[in-house]
Protein backbone atom coordinates (compact mmCIF):
# COMPACT_ATOMS: atom_id res chain seq x y z
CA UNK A 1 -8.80 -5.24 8.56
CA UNK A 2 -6.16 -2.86 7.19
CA UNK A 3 -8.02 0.36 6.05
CA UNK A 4 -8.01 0.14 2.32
CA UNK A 5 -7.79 3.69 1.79
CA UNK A 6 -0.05 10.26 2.05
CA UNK A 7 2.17 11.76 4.09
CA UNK A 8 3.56 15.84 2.12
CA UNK A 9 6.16 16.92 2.10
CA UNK A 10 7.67 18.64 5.49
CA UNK A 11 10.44 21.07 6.36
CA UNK A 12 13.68 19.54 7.35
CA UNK A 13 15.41 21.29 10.17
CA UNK A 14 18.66 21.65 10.02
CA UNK A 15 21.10 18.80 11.27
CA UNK A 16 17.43 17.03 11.92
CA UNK A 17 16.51 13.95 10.26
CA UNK A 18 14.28 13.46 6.65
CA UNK A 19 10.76 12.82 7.35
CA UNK A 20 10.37 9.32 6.48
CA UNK A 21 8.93 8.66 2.69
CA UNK A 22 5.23 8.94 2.36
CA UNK A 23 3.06 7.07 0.18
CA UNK A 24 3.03 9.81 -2.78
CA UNK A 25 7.06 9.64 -2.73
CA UNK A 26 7.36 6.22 -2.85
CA UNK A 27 5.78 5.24 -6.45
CA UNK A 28 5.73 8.52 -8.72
CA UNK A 29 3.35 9.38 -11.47
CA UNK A 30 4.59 7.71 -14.59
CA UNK A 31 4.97 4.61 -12.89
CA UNK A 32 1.26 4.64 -11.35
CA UNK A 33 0.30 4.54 -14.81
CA UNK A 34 2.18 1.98 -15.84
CA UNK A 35 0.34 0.02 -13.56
CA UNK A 36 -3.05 1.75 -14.33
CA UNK A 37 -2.48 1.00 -17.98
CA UNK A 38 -2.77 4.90 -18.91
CA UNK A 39 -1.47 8.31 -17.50
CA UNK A 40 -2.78 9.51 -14.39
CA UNK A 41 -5.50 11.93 -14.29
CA UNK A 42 -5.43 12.87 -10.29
CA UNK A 43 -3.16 11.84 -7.35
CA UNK A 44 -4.48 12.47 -3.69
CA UNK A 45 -2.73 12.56 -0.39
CA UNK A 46 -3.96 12.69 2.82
CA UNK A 47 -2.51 11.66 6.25
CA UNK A 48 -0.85 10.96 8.55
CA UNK A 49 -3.89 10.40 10.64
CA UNK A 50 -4.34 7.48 13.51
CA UNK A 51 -5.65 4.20 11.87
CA UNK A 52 -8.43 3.08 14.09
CA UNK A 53 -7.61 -0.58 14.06
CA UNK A 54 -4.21 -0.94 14.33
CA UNK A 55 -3.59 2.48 16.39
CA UNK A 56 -0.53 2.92 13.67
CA UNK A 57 0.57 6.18 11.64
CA UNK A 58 -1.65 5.95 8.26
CA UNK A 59 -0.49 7.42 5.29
CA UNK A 60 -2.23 7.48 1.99
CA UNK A 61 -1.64 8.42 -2.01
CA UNK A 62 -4.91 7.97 -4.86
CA UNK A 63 -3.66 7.62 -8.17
CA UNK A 64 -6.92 7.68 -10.52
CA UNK A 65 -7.42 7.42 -14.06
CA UNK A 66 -11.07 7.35 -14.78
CA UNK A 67 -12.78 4.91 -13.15
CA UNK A 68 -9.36 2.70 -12.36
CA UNK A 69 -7.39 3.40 -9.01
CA UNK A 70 -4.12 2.68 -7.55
CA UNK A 71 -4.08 2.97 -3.53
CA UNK A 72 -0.73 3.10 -1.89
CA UNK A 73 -0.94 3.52 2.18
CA UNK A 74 1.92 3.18 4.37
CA UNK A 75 1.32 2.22 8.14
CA UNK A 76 3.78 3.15 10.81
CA UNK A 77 4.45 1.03 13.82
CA UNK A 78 6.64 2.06 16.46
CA UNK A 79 8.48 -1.35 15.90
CA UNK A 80 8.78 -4.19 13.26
CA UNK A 81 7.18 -6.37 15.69
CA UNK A 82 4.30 -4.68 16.14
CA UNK A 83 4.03 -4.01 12.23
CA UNK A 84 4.29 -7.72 11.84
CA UNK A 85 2.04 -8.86 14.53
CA UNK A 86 -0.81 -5.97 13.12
CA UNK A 87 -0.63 -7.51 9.32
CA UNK A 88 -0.56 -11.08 10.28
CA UNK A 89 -3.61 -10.69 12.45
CA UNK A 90 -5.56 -8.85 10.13
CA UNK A 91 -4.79 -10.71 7.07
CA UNK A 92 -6.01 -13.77 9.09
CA UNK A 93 -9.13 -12.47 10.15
CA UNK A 94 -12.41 -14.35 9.82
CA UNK A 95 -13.70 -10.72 8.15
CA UNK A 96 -11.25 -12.05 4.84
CA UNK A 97 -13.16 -14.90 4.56
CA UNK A 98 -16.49 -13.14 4.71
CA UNK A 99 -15.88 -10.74 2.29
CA UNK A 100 -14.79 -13.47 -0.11
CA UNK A 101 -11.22 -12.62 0.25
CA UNK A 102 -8.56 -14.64 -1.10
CA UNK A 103 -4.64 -14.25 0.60
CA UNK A 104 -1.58 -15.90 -0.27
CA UNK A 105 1.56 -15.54 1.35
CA UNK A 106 4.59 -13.97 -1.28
CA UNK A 107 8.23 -14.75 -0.92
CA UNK A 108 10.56 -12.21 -1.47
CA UNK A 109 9.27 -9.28 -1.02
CA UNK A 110 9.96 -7.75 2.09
CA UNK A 111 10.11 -8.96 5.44
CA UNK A 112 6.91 -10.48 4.84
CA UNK A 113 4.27 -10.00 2.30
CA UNK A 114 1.12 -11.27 1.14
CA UNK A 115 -1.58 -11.06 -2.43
CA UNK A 116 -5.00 -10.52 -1.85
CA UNK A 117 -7.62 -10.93 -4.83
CA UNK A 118 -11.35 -9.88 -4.50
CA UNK A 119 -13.54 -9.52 -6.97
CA UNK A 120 -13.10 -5.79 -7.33
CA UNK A 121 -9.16 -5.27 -6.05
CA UNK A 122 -5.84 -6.75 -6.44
CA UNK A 123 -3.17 -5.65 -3.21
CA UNK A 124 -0.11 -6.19 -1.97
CA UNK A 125 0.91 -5.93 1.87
CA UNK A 126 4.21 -5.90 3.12
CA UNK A 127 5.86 -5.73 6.14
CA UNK A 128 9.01 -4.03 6.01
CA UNK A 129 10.50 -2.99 9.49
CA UNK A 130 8.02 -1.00 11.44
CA UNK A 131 6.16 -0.40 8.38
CA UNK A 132 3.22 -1.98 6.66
CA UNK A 133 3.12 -0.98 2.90
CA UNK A 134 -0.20 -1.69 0.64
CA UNK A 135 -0.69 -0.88 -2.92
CA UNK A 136 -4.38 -1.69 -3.91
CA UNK A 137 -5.52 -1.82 -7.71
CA UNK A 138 -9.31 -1.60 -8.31
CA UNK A 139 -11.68 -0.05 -11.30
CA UNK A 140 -9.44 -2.36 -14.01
CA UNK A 141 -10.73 -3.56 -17.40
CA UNK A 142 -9.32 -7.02 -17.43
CA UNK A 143 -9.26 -9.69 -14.99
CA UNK A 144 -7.14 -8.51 -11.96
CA UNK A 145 -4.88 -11.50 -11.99
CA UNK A 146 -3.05 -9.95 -15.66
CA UNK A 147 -1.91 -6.93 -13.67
CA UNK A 148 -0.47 -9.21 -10.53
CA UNK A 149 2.92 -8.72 -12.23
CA UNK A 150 2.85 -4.76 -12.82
CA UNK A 151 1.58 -4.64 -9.05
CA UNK A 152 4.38 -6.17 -7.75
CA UNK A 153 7.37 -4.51 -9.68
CA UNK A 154 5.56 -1.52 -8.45
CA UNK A 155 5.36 -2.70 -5.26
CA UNK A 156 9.01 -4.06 -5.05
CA UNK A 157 10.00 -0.32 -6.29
CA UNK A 158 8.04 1.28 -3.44
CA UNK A 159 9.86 -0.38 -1.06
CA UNK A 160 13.33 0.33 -2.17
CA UNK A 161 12.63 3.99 -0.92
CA UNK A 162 11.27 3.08 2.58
């Protein structure tokens, strides 16, 4: 399954190209806590380190605000292909099912994307190119399904800057 768990800022060489967007870059502050429901107390990179499962680039950036969370992580793939083919096959794993996962496939977002609900987290995985972007809620006072609408405007917004 997709680690559920970002890339700083580098020096650009001249005439060479921007570092791609890292998690922390693609969904500031103030609009973390929009989605967190109140400002942000902490934000945490780390990455890029190898992701185990899929063998891709993994990126991460923690929002927190007490005991609530927003996860972004952005997987690299050295093609769309194989960032399609790595999301598909994990999101259809028998391990979703065990862990009482529920997944729905979401038009237009994306090249692909897809909602999971458990009974702690609300995310949303997308495929876009040769990256996999996930932005994971968890630690929320209401029923995640209210915030499936904040999640995905932040989600959409992420993904303009990849």
């Amino acid at each position: 399954m997709l680690a559920i768990i970002a890339f700083s800022l580098a020096l650009a060489v001249a005439g060479a190209p921007a570092p791609a967007p890292g998690p922390c870059d693609l969904l500031d502050k103030a609009a973390a806590g929009q989605v967190l429901g109140t400002a942000v107390s902490s934000v945490t990179p780390s990455g890029p380190d190898k992701d185990d499962e899929t063998g891709a680039s993994r990126t991460t950036c923690i929002y927190k605000a007490g005991d609530r969370m927003l996860l972004v992580m952005r997987l690299d793939f050295p093609t769309a292909a194989a960032a399609r083919d790595a999301a598909s096959e994990q999101l259809q794993g028998e391990a979703l099912t065990e862990e009482g996962t529920t997944v729905k496939e979401e038009p237009g977002i994306g090249d692909k994307a897809w909602l999971a609900h458990t009974k702690h987290a609300l995310q949303y995985i997308v495929v876009k190119g040769p990256a996999v972007l996930s932005l994971l809620l968890g630690g929320m006072p209401k029923d995640l399904s209210t915030y499936e609408s904040q999640l995905r405007t932040a989600t959409t917004a992420a993904l303009k800057k990849l």
